[in-house]
N, C-alpha and C. Protein backbone atom coordinates (compact mmCIF):
# COMPACT_ATOMS: atom_id res chain seq x y z
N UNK A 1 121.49 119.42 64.11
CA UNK A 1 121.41 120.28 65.27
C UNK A 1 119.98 120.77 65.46
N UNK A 2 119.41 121.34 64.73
CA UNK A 2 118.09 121.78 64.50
C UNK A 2 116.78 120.12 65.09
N UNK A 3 117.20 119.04 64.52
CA UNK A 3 116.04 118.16 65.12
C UNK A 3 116.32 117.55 66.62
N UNK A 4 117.41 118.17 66.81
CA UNK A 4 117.94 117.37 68.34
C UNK A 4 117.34 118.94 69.38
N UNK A 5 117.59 120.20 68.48
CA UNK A 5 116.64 120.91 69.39
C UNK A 5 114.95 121.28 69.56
N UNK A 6 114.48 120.70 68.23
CA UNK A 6 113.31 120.33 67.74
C UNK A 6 112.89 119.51 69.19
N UNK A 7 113.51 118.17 68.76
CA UNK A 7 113.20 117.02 69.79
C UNK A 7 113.16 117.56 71.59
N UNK A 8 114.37 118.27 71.52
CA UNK A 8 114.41 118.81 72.87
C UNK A 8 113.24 119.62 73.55
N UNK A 9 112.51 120.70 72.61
CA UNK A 9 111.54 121.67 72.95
C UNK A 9 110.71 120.40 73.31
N UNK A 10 110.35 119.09 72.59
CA UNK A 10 108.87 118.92 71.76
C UNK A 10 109.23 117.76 73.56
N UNK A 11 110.42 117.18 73.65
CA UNK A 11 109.83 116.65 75.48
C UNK A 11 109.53 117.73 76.69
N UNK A 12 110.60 118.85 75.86
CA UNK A 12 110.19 119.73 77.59
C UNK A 12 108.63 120.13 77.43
N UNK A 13 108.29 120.21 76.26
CA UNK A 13 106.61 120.56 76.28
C UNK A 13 105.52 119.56 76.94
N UNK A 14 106.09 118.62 76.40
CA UNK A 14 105.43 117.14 77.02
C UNK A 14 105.63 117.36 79.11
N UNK A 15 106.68 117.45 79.52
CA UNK A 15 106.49 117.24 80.21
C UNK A 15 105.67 118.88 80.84
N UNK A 16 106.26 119.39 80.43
CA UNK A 16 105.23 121.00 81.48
C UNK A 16 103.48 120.23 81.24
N UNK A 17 103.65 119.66 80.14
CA UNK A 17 101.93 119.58 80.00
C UNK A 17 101.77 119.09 80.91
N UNK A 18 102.44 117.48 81.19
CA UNK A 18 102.35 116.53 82.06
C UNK A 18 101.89 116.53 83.36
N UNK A 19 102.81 118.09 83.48
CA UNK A 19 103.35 118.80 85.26
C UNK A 19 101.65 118.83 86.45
N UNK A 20 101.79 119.01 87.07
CA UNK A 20 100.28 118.95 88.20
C UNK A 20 99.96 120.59 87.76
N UNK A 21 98.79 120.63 87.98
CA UNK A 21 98.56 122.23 87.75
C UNK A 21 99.41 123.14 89.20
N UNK A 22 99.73 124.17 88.96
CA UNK A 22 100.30 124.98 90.10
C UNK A 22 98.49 125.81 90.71
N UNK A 23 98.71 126.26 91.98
CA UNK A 23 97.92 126.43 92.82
C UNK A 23 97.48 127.93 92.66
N UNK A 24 97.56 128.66 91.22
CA UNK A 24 97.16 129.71 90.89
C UNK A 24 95.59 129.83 91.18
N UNK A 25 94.77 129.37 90.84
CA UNK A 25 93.36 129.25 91.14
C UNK A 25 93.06 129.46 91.79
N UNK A 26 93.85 128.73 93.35
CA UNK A 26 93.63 128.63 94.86
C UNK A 26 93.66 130.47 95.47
N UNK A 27 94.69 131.28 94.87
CA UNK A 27 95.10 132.59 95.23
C UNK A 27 94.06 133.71 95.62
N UNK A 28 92.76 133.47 94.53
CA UNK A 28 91.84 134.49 94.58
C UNK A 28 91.02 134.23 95.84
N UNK A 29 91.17 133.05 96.76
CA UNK A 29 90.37 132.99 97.72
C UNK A 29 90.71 133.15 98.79
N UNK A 30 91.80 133.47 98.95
CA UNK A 30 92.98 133.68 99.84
C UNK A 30 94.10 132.72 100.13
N UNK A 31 94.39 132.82 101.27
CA UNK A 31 95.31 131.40 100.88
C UNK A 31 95.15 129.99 101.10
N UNK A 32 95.12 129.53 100.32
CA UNK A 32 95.13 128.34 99.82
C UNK A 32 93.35 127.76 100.29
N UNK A 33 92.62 128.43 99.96
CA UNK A 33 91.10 128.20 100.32
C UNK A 33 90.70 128.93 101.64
N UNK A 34 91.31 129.65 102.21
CA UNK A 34 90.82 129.62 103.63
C UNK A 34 90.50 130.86 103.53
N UNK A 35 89.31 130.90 104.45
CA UNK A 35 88.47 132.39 104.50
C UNK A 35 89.67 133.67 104.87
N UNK A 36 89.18 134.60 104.38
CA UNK A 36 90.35 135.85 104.85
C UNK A 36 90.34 136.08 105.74
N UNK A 37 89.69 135.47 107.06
CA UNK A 37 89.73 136.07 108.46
C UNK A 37 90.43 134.70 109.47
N UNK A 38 90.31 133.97 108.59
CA UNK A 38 91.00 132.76 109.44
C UNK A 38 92.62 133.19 109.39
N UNK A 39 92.97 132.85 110.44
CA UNK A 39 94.34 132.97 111.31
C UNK A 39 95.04 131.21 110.68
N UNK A 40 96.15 130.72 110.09
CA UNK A 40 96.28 129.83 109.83
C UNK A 40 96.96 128.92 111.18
N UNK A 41 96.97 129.27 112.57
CA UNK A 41 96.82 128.69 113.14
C UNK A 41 95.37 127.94 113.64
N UNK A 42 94.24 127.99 113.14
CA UNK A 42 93.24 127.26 113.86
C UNK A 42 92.91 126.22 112.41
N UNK A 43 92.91 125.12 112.54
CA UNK A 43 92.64 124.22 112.02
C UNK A 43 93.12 124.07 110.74
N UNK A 44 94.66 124.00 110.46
CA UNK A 44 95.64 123.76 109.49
C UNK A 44 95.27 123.17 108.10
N UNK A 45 94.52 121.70 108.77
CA UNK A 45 94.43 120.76 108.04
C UNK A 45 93.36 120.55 107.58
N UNK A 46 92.17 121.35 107.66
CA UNK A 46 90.38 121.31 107.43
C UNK A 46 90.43 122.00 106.44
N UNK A 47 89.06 121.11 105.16
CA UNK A 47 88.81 122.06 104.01
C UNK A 47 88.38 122.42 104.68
N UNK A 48 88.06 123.30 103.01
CA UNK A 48 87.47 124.69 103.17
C UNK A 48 86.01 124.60 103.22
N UNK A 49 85.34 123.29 102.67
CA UNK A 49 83.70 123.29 103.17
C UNK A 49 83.27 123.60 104.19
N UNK A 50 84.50 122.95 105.45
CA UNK A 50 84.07 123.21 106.50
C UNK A 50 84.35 124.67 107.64
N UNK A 51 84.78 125.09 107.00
CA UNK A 51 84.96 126.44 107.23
C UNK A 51 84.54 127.65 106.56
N UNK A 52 83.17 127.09 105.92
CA UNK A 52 82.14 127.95 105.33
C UNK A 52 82.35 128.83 103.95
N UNK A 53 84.14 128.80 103.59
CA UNK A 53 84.21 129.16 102.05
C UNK A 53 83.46 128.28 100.88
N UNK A 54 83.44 128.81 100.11
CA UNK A 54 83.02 128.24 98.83
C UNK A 54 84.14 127.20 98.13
N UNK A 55 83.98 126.16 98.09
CA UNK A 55 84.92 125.14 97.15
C UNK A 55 85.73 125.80 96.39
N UNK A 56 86.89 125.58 95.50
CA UNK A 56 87.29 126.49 94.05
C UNK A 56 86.45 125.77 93.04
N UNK A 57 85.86 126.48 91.90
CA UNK A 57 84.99 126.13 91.33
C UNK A 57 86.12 124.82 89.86
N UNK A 58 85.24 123.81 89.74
CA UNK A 58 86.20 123.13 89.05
C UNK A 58 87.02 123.30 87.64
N UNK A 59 88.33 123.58 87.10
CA UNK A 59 88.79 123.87 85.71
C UNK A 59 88.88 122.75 85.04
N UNK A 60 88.95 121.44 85.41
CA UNK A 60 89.06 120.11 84.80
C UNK A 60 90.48 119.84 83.92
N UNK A 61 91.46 120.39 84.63
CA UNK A 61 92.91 120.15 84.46
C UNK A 61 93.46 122.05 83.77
N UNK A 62 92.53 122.83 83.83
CA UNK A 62 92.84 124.07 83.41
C UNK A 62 93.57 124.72 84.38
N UNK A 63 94.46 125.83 83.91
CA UNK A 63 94.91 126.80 85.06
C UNK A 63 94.26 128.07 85.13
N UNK A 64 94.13 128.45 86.05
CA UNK A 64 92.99 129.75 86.54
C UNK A 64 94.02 130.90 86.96
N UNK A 65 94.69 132.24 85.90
CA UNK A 65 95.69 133.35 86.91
C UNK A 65 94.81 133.97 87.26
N UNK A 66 95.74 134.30 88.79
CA UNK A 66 94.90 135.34 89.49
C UNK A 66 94.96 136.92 88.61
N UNK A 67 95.50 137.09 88.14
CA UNK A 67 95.74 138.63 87.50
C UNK A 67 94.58 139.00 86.75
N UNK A 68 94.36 137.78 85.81
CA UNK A 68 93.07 138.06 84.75
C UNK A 68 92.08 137.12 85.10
N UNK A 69 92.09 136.14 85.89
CA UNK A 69 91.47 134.53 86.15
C UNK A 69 90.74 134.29 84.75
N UNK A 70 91.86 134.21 84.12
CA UNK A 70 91.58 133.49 82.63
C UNK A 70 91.84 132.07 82.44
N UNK A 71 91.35 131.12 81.72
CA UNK A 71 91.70 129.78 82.28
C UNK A 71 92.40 129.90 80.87
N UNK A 72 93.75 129.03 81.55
CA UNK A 72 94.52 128.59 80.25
C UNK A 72 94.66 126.50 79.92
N UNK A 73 94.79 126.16 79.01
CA UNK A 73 94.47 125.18 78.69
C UNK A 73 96.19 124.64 78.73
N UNK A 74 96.26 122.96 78.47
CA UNK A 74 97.90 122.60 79.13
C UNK A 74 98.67 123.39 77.36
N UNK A 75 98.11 123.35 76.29
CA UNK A 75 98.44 124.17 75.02
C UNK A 75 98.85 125.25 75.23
N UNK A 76 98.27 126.04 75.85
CA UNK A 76 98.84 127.14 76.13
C UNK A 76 100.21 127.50 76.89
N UNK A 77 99.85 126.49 78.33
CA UNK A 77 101.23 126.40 78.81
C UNK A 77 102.58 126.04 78.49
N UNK A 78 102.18 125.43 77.80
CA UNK A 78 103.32 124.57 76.94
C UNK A 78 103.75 125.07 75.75
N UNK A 79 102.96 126.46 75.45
CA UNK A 79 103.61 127.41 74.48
C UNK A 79 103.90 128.47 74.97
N UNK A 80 103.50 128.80 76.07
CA UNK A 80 104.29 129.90 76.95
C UNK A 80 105.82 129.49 77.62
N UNK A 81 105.65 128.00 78.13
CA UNK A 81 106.94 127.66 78.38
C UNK A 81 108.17 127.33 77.19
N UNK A 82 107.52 126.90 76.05
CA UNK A 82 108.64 127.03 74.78
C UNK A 82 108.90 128.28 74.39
N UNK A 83 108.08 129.48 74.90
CA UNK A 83 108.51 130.91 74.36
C UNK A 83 109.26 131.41 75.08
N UNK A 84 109.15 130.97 76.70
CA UNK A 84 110.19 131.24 77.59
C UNK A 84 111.62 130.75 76.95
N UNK A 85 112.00 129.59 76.66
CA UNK A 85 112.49 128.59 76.51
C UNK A 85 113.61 129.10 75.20
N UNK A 86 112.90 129.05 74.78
CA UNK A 86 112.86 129.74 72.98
C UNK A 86 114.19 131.15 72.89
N UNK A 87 113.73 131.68 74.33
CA UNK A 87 114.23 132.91 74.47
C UNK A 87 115.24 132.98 75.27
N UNK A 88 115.08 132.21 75.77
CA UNK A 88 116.36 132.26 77.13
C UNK A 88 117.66 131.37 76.02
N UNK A 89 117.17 130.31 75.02
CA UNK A 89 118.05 129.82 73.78
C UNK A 89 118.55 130.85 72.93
N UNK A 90 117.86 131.43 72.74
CA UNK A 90 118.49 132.55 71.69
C UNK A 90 119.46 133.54 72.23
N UNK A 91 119.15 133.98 73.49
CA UNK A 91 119.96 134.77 74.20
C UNK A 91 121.26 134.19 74.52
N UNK A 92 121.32 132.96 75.31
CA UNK A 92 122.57 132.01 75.44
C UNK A 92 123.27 132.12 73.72
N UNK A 93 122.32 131.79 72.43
CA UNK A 93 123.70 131.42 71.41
C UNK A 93 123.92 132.49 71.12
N UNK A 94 123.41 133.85 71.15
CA UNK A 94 123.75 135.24 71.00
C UNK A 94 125.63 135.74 71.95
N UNK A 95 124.94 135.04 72.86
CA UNK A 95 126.06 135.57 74.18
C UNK A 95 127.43 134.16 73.63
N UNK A 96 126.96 133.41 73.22
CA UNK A 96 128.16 132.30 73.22
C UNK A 96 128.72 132.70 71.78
N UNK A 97 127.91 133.11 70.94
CA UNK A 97 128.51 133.55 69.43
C UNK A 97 129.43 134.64 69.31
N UNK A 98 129.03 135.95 70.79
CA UNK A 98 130.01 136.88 71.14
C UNK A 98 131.30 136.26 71.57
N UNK A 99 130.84 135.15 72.37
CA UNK A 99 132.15 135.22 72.96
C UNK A 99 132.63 134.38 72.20
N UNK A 100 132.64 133.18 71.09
CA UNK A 100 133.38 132.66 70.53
C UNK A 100 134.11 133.52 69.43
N UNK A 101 133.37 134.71 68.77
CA UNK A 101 133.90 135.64 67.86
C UNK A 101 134.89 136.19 68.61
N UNK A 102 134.77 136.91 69.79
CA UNK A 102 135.94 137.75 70.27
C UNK A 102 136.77 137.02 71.32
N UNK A 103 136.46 135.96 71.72
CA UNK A 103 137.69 135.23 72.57
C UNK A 103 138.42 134.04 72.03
N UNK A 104 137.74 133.36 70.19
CA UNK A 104 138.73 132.61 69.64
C UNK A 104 138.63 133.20 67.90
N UNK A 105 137.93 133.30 67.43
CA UNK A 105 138.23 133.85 66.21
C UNK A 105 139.57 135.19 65.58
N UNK A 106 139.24 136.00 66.97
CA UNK A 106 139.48 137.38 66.54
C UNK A 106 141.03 137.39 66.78
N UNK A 107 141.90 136.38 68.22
CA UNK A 107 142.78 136.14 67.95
C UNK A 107 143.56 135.49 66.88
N UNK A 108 143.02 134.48 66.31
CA UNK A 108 143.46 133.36 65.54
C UNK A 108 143.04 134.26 64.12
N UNK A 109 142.54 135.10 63.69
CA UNK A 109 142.68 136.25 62.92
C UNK A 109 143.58 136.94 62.14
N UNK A 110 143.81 137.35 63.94
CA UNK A 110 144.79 138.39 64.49
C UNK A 110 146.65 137.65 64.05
N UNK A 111 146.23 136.56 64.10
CA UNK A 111 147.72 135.48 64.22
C UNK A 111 147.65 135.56 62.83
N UNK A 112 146.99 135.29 62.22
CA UNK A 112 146.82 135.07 60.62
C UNK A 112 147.58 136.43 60.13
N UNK A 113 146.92 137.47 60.38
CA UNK A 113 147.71 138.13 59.72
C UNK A 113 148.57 139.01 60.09
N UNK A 114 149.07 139.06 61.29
CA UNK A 114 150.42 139.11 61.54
C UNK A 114 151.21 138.44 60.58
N UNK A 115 150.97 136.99 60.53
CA UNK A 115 151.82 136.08 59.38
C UNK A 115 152.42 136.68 58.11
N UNK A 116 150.93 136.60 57.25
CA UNK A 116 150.45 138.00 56.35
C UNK A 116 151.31 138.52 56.08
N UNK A 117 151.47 139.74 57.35
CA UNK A 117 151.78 140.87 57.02
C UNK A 117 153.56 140.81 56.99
N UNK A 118 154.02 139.61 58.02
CA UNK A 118 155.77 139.31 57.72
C UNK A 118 155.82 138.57 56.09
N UNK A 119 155.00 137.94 56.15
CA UNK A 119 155.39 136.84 54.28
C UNK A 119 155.12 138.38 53.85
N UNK A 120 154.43 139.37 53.99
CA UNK A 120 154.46 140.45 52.56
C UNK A 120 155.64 141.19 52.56
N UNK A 121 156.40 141.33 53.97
CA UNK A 121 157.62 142.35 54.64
C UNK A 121 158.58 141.42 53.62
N UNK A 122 158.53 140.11 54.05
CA UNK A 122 159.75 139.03 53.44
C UNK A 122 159.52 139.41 52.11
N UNK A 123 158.74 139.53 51.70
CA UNK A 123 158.45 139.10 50.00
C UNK A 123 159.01 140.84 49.43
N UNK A 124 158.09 141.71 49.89
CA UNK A 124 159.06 143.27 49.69
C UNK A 124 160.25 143.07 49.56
N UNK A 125 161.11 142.44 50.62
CA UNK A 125 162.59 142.77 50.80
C UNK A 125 163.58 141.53 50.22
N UNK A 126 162.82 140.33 49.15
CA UNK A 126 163.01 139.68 48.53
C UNK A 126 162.94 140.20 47.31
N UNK A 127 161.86 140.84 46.66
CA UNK A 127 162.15 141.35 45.34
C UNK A 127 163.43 142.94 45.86
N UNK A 128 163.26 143.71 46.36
CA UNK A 128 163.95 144.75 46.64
C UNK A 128 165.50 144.08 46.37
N UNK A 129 165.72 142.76 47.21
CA UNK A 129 167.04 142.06 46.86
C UNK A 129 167.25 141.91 45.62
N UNK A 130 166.62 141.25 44.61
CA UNK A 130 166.71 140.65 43.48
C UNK A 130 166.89 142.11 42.63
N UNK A 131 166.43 143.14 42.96
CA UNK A 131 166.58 143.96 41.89
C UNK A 131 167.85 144.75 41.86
N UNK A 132 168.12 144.81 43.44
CA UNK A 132 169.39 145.34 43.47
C UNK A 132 170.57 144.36 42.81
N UNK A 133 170.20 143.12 43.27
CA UNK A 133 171.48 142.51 42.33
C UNK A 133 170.92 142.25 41.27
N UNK A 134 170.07 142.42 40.31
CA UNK A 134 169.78 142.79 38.91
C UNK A 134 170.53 144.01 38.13
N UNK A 135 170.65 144.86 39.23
CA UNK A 135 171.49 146.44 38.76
C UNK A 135 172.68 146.39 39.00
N UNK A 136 173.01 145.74 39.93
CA UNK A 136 174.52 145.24 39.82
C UNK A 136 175.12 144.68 39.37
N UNK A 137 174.55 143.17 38.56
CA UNK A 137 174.94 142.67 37.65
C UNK A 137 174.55 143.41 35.90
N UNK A 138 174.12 144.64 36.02
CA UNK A 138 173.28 145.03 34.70
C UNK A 138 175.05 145.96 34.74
N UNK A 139 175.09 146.43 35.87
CA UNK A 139 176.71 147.40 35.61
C UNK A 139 177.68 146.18 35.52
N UNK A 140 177.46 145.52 35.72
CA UNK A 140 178.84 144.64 35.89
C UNK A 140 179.24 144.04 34.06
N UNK A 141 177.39 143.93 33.82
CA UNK A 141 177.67 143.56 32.04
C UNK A 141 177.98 144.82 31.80
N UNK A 142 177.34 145.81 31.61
CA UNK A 142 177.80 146.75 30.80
C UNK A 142 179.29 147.27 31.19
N UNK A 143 180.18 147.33 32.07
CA UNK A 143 181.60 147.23 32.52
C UNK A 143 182.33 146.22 31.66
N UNK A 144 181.41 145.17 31.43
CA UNK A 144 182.28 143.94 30.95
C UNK A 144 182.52 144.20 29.33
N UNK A 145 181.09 145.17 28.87
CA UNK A 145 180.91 144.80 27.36
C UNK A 145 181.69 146.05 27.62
N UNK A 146 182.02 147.10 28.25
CA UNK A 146 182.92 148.70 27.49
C UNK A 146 184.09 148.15 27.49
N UNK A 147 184.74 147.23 28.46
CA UNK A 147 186.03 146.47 28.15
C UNK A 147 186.35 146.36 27.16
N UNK A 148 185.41 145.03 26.45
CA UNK A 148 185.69 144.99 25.67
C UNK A 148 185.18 144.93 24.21
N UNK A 149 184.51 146.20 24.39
CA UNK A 149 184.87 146.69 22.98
C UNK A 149 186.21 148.00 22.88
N UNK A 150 186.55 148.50 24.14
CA UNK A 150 187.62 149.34 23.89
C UNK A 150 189.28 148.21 23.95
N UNK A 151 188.90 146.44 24.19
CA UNK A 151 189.69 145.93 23.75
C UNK A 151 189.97 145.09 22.68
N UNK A 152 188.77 145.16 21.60
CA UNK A 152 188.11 145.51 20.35
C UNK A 152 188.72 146.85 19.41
N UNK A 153 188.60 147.94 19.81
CA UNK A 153 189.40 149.18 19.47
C UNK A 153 190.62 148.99 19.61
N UNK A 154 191.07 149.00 20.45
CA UNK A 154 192.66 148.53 20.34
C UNK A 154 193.53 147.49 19.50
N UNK A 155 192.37 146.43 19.25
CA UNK A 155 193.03 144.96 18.65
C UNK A 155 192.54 146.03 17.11
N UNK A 156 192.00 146.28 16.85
CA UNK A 156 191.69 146.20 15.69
C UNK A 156 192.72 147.52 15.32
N UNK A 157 192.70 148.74 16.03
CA UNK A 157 193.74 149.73 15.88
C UNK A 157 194.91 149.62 15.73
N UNK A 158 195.28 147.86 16.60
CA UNK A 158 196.72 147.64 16.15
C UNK A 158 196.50 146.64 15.11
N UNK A 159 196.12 146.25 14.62
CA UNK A 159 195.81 145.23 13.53
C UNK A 159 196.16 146.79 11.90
N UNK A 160 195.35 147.83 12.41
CA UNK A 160 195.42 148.35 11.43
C UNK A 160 196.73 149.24 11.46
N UNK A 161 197.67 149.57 12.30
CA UNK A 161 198.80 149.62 12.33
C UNK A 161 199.72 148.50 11.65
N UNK A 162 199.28 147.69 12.46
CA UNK A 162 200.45 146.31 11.70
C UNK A 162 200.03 146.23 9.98
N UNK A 163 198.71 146.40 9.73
CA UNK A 163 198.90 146.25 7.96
C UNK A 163 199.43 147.66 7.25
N UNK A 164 198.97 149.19 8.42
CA UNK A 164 200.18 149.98 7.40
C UNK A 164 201.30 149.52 7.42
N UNK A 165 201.76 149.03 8.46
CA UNK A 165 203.56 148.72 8.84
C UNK A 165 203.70 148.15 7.72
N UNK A 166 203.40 146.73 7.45
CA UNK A 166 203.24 145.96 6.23
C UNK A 166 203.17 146.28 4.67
N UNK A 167 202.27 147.50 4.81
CA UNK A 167 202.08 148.05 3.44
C UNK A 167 203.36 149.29 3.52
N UNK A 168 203.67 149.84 4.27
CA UNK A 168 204.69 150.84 4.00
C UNK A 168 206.21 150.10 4.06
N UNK A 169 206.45 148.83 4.11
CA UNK A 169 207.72 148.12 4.09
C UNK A 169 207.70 147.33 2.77
């Protein structure tokens, strides 16, 4: 992902370099070369030699802003346009990372542990089962064993009856 956006910056740079210069230069003389008193209806199509301005002085593929008339070189442009570039990218995966976190993660989450939280309800009320019939079968032995040992007491109480009987006859 990283060399396919590598690759991507490294043509759009190529081509801004490529691009014709824009007509920034032209600005400081008014428009587009023509003296400040000319009306752009009289002679549309005539340089500006002949209408007594001064030429634009030559940059030799440089750009000239009017703000600072600093000449910038096609390097420069082409790192101002990847910083543009750069930024308007970061902002998009910022905004797409929001929205993939809160319009598919946070449900599918959300589903998860709902799940969760029934397997833990099931599983509570699965042991809660098991223990109750653990205590019910824990009375049911101990019911079974008082049986019989009080039918233990008896056998043996008449056992010991039948040998007095025996011994007193």
């Amino acid at each position: 992902m990283a060399a396919a956006g590598t690759a991507l910056l490294r043509s759009m740079a190529r081509k801004i370099a490529r691009a014709p210069p824009r007509h920034h230069r032209l600005l400081p003389l008014g428009l587009h070369g023509r003296s400040p008193g000319q009306t752009s209806a009289s002679r549309p199509f005539s340089s500006s030699a002949n209408l007594g301005a001064s030429p634009p002085p030559p940059t030799n593929g440089k750009v000239l802003l009017p703000h600072n008339k600093a000449v910038l070189s096609d390097w420069d442009i082409a790192k101002a346009a990847f910083s543009r570039f750069s930024t308007i990218w970061a902002y998009s995966m910022a905004f797409s990372s929001v929205i993939f976190i809160f319009g598919v993660l946070k449900p599918k989450l959300e589903e998860v542990r709902a799940k969760l939280e029934a397997g833990s309800e099931r599983r509570l009320n699965d042991i809660q089962a098991i223990k109750q019939e653990y205590q019910r079968t824990h009375i049911e032995i101990d019911n079974m064993l008082a049986k019989l040992s009080e039918i233990k007491i008896k056998q043996t109480s008449g056992q010991r009856k039948e040998h007095y009987a025996d011994q007193a006859s």
